[in-house]
C-alpha atoms as a PDB file:
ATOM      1  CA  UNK A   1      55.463 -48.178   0.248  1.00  0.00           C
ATOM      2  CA  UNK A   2      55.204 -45.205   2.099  1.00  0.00           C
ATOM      3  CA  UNK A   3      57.647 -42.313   0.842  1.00  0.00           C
ATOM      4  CA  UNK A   4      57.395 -38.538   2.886  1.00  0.00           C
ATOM      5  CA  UNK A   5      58.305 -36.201   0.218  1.00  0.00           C
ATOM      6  CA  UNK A   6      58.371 -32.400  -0.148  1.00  0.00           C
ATOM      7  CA  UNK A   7      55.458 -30.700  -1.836  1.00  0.00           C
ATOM      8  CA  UNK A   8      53.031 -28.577  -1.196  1.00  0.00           C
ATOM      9  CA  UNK A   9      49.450 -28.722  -1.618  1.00  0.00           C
ATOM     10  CA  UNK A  10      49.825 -26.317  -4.814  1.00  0.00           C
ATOM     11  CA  UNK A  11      51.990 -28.301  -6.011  1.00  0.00           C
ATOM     12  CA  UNK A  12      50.193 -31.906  -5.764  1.00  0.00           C
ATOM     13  CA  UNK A  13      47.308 -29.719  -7.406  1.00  0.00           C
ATOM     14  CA  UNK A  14      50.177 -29.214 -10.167  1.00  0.00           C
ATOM     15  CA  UNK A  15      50.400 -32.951 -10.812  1.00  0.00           C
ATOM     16  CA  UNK A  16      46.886 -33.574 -11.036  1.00  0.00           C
ATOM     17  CA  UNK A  17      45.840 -34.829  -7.884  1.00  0.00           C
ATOM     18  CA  UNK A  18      42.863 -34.205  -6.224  1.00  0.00           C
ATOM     19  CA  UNK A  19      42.836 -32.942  -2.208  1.00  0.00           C
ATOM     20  CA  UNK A  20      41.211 -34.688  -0.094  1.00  0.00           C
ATOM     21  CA  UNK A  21      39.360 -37.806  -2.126  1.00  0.00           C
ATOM     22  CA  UNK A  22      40.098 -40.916  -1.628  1.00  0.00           C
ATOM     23  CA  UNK A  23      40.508 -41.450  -5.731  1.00  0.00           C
ATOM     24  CA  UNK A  24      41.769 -39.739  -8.534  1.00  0.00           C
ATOM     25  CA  UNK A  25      40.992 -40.019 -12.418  1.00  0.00           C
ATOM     26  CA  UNK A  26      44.425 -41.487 -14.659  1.00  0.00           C
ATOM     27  CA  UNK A  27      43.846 -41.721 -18.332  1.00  0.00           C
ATOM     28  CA  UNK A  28      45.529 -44.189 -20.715  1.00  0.00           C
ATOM     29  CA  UNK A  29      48.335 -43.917 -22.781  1.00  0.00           C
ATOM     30  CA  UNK A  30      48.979 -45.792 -25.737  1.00  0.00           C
ATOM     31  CA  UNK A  31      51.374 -49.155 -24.699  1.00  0.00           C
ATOM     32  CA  UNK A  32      49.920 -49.011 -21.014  1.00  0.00           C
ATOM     33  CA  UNK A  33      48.259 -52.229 -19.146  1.00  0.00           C
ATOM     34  CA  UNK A  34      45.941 -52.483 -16.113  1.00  0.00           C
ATOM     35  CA  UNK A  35      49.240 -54.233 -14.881  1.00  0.00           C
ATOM     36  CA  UNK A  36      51.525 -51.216 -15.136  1.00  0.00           C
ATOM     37  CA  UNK A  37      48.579 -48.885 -14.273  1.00  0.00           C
ATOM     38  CA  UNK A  38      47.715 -50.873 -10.784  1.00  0.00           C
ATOM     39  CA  UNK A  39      51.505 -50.826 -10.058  1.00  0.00           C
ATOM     40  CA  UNK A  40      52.142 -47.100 -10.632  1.00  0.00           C
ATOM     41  CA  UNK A  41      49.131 -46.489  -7.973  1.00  0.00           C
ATOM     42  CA  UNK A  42      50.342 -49.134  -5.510  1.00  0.00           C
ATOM     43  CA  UNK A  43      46.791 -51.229  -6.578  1.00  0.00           C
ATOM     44  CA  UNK A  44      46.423 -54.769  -7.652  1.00  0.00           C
ATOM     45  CA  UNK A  45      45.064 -55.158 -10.527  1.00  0.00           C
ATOM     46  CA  UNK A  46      42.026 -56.813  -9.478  1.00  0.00           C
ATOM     47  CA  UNK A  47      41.394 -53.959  -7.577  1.00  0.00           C
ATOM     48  CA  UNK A  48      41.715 -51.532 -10.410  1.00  0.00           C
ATOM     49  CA  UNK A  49      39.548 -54.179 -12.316  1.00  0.00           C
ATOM     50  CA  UNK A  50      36.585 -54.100  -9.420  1.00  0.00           C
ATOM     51  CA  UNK A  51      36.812 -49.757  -9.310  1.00  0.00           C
ATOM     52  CA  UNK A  52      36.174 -49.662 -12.482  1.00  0.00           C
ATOM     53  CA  UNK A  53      33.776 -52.441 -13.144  1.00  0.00           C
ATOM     54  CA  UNK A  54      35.865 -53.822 -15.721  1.00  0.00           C
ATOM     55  CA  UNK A  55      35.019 -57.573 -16.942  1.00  0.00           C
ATOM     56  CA  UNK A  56      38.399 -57.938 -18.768  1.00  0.00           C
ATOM     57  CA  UNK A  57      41.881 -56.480 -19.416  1.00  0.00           C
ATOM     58  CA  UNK A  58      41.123 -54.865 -22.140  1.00  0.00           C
ATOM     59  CA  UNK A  59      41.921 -50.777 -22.048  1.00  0.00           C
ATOM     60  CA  UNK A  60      42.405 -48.006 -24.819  1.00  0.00           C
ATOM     61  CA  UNK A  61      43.938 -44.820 -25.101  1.00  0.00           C
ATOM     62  CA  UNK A  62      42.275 -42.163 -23.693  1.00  0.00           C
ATOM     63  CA  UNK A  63      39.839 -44.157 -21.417  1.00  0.00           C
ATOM     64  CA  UNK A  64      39.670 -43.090 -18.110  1.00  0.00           C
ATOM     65  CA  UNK A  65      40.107 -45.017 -15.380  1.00  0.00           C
ATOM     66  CA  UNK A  66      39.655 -43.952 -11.282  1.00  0.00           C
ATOM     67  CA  UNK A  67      42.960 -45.112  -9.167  1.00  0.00           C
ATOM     68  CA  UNK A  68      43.600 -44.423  -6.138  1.00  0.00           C
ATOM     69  CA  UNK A  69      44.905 -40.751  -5.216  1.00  0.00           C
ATOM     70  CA  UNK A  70      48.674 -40.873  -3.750  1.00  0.00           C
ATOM     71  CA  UNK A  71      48.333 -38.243  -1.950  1.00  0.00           C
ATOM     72  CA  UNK A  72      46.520 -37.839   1.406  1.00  0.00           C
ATOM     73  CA  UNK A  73      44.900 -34.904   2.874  1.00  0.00           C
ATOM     74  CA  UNK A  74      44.400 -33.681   6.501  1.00  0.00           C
ATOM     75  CA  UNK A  75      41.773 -31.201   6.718  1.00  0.00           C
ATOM     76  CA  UNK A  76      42.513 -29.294   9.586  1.00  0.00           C
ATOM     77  CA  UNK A  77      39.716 -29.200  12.657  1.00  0.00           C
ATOM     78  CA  UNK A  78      39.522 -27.173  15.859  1.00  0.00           C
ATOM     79  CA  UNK A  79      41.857 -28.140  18.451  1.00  0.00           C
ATOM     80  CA  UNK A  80      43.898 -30.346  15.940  1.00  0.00           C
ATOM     81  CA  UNK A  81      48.116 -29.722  16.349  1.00  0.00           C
ATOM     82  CA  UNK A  82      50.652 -30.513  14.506  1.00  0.00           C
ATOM     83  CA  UNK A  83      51.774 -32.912  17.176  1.00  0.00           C
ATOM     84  CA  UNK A  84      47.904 -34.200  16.956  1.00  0.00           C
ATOM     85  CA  UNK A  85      48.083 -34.898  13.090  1.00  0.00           C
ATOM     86  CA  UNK A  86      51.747 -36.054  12.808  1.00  0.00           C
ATOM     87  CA  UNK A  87      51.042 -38.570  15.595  1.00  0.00           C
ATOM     88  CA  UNK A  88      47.777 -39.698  13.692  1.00  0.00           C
ATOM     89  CA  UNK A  89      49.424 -40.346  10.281  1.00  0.00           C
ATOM     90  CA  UNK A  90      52.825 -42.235  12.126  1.00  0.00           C
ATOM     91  CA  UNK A  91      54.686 -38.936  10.761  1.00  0.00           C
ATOM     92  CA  UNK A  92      57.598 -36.792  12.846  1.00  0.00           C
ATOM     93  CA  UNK A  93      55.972 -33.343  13.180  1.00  0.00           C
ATOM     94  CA  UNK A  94      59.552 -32.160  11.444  1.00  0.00           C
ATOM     95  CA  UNK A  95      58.108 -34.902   8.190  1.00  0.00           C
ATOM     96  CA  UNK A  96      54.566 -33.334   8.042  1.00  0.00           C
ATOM     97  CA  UNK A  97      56.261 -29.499   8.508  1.00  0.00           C
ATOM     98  CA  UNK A  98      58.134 -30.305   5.360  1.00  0.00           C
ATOM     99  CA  UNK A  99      55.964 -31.718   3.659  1.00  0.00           C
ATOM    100  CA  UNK A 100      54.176 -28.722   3.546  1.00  0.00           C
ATOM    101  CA  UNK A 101      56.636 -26.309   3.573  1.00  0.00           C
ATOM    102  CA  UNK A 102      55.614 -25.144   7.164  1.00  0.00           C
ATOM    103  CA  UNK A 103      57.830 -22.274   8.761  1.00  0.00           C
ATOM    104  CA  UNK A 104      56.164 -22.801  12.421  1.00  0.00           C
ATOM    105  CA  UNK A 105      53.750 -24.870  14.370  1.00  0.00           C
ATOM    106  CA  UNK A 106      50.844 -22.492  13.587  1.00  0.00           C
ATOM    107  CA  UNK A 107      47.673 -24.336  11.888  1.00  0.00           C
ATOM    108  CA  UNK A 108      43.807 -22.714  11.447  1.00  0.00           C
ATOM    109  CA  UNK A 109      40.455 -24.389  10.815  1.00  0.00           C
ATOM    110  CA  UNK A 110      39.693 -25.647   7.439  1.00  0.00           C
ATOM    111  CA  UNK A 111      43.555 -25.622   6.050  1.00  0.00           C
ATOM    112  CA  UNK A 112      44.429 -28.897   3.666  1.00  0.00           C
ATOM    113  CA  UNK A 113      47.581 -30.364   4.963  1.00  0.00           C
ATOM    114  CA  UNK A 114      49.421 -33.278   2.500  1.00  0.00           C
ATOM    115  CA  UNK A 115      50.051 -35.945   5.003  1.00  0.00           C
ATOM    116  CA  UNK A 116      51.494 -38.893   2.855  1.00  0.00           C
ATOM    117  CA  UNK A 117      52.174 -39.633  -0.422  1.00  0.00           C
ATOM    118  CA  UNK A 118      52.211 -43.067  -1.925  1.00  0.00           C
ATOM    119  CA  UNK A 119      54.823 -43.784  -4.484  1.00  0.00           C
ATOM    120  CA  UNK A 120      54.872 -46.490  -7.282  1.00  0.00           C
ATOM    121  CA  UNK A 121      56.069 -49.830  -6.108  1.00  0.00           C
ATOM    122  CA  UNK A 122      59.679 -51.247  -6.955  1.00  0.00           C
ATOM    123  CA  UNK A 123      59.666 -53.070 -10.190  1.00  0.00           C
ATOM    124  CA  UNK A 124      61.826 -56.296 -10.774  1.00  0.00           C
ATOM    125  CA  UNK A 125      63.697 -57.208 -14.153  1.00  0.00           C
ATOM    126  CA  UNK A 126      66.122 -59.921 -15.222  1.00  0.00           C
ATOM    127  CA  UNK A 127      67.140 -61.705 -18.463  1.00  0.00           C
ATOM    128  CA  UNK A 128      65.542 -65.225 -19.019  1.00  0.00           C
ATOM    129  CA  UNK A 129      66.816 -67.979 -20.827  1.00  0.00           C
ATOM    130  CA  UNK A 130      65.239 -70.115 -23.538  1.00  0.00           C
ATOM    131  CA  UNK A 131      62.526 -72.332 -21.722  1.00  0.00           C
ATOM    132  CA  UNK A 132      61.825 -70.051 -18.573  1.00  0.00           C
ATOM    133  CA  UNK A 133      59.580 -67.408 -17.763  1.00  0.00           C
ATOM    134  CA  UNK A 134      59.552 -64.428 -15.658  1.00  0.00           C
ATOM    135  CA  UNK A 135      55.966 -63.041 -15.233  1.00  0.00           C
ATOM    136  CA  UNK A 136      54.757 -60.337 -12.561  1.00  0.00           C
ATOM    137  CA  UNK A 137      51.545 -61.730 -10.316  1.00  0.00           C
ATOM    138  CA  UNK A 138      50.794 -58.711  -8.087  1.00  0.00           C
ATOM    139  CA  UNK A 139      52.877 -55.339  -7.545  1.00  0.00           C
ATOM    140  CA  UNK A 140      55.318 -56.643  -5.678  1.00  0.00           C
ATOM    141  CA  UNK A 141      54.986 -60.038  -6.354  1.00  0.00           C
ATOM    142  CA  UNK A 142      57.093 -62.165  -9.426  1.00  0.00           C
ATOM    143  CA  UNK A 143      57.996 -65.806 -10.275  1.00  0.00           C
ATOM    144  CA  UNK A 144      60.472 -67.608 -12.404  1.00  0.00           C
ATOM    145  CA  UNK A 145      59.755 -70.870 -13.691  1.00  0.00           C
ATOM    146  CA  UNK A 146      60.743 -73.486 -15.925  1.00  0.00           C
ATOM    147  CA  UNK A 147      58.205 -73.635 -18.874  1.00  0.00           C
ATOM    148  CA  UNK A 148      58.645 -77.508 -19.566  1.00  0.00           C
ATOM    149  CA  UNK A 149      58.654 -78.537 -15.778  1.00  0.00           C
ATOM    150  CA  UNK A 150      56.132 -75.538 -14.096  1.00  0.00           C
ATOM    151  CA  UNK A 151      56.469 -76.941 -10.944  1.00  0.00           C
ATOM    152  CA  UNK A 152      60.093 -76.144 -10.622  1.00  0.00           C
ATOM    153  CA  UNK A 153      60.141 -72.126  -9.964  1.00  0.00           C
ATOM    154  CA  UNK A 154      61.210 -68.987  -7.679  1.00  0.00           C
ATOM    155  CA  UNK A 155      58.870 -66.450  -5.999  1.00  0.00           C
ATOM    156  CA  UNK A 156      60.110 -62.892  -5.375  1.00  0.00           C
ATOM    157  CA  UNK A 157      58.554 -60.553  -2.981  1.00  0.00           C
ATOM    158  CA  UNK A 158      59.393 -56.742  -2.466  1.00  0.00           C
ATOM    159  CA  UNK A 159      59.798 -56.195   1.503  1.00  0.00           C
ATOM    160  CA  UNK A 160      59.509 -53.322   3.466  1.00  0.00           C
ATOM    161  CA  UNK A 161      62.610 -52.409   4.487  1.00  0.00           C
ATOM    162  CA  UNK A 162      61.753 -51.552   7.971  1.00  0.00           C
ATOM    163  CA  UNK A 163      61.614 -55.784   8.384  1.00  0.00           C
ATOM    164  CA  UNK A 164      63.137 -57.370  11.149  1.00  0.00           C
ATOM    165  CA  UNK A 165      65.136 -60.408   9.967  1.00  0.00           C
ATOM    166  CA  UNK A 166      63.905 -61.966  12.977  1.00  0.00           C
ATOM    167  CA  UNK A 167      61.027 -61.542  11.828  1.00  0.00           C
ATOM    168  CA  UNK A 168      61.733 -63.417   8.415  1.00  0.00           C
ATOM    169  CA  UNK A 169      63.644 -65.825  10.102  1.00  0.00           C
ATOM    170  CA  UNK A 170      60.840 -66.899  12.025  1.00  0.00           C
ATOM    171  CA  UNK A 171      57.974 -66.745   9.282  1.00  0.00           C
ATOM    172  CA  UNK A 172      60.484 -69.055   7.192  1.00  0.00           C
ATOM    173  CA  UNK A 173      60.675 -71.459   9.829  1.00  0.00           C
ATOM    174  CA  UNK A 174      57.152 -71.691  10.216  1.00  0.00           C
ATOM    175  CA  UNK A 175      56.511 -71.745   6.256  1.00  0.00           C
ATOM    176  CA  UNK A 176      59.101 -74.644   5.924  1.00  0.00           C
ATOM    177  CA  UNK A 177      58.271 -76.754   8.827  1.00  0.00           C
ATOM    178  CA  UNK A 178      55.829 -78.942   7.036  1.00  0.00           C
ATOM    179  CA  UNK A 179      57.993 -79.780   4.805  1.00  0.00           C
ATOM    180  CA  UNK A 180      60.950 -81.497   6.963  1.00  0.00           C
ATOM    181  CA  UNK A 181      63.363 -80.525   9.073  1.00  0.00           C
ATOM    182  CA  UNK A 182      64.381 -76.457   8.797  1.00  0.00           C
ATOM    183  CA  UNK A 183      68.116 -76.076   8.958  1.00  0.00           C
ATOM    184  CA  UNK A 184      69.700 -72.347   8.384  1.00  0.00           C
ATOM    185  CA  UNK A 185      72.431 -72.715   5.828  1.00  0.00           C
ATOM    186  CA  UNK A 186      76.108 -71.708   6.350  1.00  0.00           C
ATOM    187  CA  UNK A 187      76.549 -69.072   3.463  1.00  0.00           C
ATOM    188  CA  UNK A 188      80.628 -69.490   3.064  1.00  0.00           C
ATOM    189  CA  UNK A 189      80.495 -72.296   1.066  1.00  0.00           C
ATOM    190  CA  UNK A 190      77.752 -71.945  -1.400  1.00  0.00           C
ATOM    191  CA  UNK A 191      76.655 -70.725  -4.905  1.00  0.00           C
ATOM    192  CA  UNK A 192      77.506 -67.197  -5.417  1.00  0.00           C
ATOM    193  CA  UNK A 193      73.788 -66.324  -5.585  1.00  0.00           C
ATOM    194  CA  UNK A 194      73.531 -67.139  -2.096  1.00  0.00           C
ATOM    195  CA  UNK A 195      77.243 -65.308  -0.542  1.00  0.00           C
ATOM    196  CA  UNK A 196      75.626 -62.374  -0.042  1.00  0.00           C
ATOM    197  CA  UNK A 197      72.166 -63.253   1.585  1.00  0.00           C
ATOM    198  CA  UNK A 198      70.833 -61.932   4.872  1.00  0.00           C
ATOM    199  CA  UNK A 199      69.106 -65.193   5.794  1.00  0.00           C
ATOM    200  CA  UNK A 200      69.232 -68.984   3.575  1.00  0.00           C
ATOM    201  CA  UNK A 201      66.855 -70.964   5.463  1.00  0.00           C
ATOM    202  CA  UNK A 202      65.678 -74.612   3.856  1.00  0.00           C
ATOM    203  CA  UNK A 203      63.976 -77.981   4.354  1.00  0.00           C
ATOM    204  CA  UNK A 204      63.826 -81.243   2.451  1.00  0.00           C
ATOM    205  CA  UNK A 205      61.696 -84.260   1.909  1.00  0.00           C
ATOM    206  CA  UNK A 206      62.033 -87.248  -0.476  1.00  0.00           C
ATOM    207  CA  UNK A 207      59.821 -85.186  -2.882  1.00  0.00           C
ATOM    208  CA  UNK A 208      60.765 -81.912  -2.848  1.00  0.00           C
ATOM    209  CA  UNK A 209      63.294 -79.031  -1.184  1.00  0.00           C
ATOM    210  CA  UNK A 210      62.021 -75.702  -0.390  1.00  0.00           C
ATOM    211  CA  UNK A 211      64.427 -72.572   0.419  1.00  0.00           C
ATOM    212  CA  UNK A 212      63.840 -69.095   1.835  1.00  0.00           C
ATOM    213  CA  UNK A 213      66.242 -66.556   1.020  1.00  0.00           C
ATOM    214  CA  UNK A 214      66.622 -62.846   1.688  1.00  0.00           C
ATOM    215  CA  UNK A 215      68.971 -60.911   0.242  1.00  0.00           C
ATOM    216  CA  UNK A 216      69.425 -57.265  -0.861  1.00  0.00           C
ATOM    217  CA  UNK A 217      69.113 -56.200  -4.570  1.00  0.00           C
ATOM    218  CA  UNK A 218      70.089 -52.530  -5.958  1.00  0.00           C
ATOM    219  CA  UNK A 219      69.738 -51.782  -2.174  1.00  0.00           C
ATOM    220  CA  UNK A 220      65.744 -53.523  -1.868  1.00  0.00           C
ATOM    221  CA  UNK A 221      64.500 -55.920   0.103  1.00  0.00           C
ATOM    222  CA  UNK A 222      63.975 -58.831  -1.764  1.00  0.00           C
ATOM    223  CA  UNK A 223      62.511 -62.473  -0.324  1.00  0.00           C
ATOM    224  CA  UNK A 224      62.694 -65.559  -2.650  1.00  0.00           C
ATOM    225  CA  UNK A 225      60.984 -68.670  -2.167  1.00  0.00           C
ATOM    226  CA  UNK A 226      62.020 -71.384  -4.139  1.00  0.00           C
ATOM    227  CA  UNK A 227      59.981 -74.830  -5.018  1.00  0.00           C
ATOM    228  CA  UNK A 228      62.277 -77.643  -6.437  1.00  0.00           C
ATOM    229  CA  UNK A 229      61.246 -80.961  -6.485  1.00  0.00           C
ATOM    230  CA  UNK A 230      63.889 -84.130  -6.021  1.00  0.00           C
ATOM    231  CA  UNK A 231      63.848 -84.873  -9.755  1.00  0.00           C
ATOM    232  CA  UNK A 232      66.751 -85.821 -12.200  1.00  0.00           C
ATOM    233  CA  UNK A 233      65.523 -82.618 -14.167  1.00  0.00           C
ATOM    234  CA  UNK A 234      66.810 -80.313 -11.229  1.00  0.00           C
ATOM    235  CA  UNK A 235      70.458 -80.763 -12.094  1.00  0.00           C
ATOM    236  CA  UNK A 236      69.972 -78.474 -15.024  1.00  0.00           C
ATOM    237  CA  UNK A 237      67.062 -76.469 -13.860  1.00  0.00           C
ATOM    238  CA  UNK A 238      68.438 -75.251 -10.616  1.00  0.00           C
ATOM    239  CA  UNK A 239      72.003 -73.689 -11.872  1.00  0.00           C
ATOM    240  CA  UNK A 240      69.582 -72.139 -15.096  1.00  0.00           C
ATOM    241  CA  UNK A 241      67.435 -70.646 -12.254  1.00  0.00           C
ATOM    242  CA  UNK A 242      70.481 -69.197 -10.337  1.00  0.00           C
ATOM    243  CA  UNK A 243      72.314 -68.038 -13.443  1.00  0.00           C
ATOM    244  CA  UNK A 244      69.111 -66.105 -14.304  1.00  0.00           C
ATOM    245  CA  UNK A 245      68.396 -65.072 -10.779  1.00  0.00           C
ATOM    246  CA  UNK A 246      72.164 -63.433 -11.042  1.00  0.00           C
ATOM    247  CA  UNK A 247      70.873 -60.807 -13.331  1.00  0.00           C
ATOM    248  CA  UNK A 248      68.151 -59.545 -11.180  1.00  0.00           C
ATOM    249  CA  UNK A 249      67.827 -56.000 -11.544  1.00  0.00           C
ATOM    250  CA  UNK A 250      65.179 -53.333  -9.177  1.00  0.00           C
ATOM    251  CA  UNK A 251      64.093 -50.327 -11.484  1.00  0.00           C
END
């Protein structure tokens, strides 16, 4: 996720980020993982694995580790505006004259200008029950599932928030079709987990129902895909699933 915020080049100096690379060095603190590392850099964590040629997930305090730098730098060129660069990073020439404290449109040859900075991703949290677990796959990226029976469980992906439910509407559709016929569901007279979606979208066989819902959380984005097979099992698991699903929290 893409954030604009207000520093200066001085200042992203300050926090220990270097201009212009492409990486930047983090060093470990006791209690951290590659998990929580990866996330706070917006980098999977095999990604952080393959930069740093690690073989397993093993870190220690004090080892260094290269991430990727948050911050990006524009190094001005001849004939470059502020129009030119704004347009060239998707910014508002207002956004990039903030962002580095700019009091008019004049730029020279050789200055640094921040043109982005990358903030952490949105992390997810809710109280399990006994018998279920709630695990993180990728930044971004979680699942709830029933220990016992694995194959009943909930996906939940961040969004961007610049998505256009039509958009989501029409990728559930397509992700749902193969399993039966896709019917959007009428959100007055259902759980309470599901009053308050943007979109409820779900299909059915004699094996198994799969549902797509979006819904806002803490004011995020949130899409949850949820894989419950047509078993006896499901009329415990699925109000356990909701119940826990209730408490979902975005730090």
């Amino acid at each position: 996720m893409m954030k604009f915020l207000t520093l200066t080049i001085g200042m992203t100096a300050l926090l220990g980020f270097s201009n212009g690379a492409d990486a930047a060095i983090h060093e470990v603190k006791k209690g951290e993982t590659l998990y929580r590392i990866a996330n706070e850099y917006n980098m999977t964590v095999t990604e952080l694995k393959e930069q740093n040629n690690l073989k397993s997930t093993i870190i220690f305090p004090g080892q260094k580790l290269t991430v990727k730098d948050p911050v990006k730098i524009h190094i001005v060129k001849k004939g470059d505006t502020l129009y030119s660069i704004a347009r060239n990073n998707e910014m508002k020439v207002t956004e990039l004259k903030a962002l580095n404290n700019l009091t008019s449109h004049i730029i020279y040859p050789g200055q640094k200008l921040v043109v982005s900075i990358e903030t952490k991703q949105n992390q997810l949290e809710l109280k399990t029950q006994k018998g279920y677990t709630f695990t993180a796959e990728e930044p971004n990226i979680y699942q709830l599932f029933s220990v016992k029976y694995s194959n009943f469980f909930v996906r939940m992906e961040v969004l961007d928030q610049s998505a256009k439910l039509s958009d989501l509407r029409k990728h559930a559709e397509t992700y749902l079709k193969p399993i039966g016929k896709v019917t959007e569901v009428d959100r007055k007279h259902v759980q309470p987990f599901y009053k308050d979606s943007n979109l409820y979208v779900i299909a059915s066989n004699s094996k198994i129902t799969q549902s797509i819902v979006v819904k806002e959380v803490n004011g995020v984005l949130i899409r949850f895909f949820f894989h419950l097979p047509n078993m006896e099992e499901s009329e415990d698991i699925v109000p356990a699933l909701l119940k826990q699903l209730d408490t979902l929290t975005v730090k």
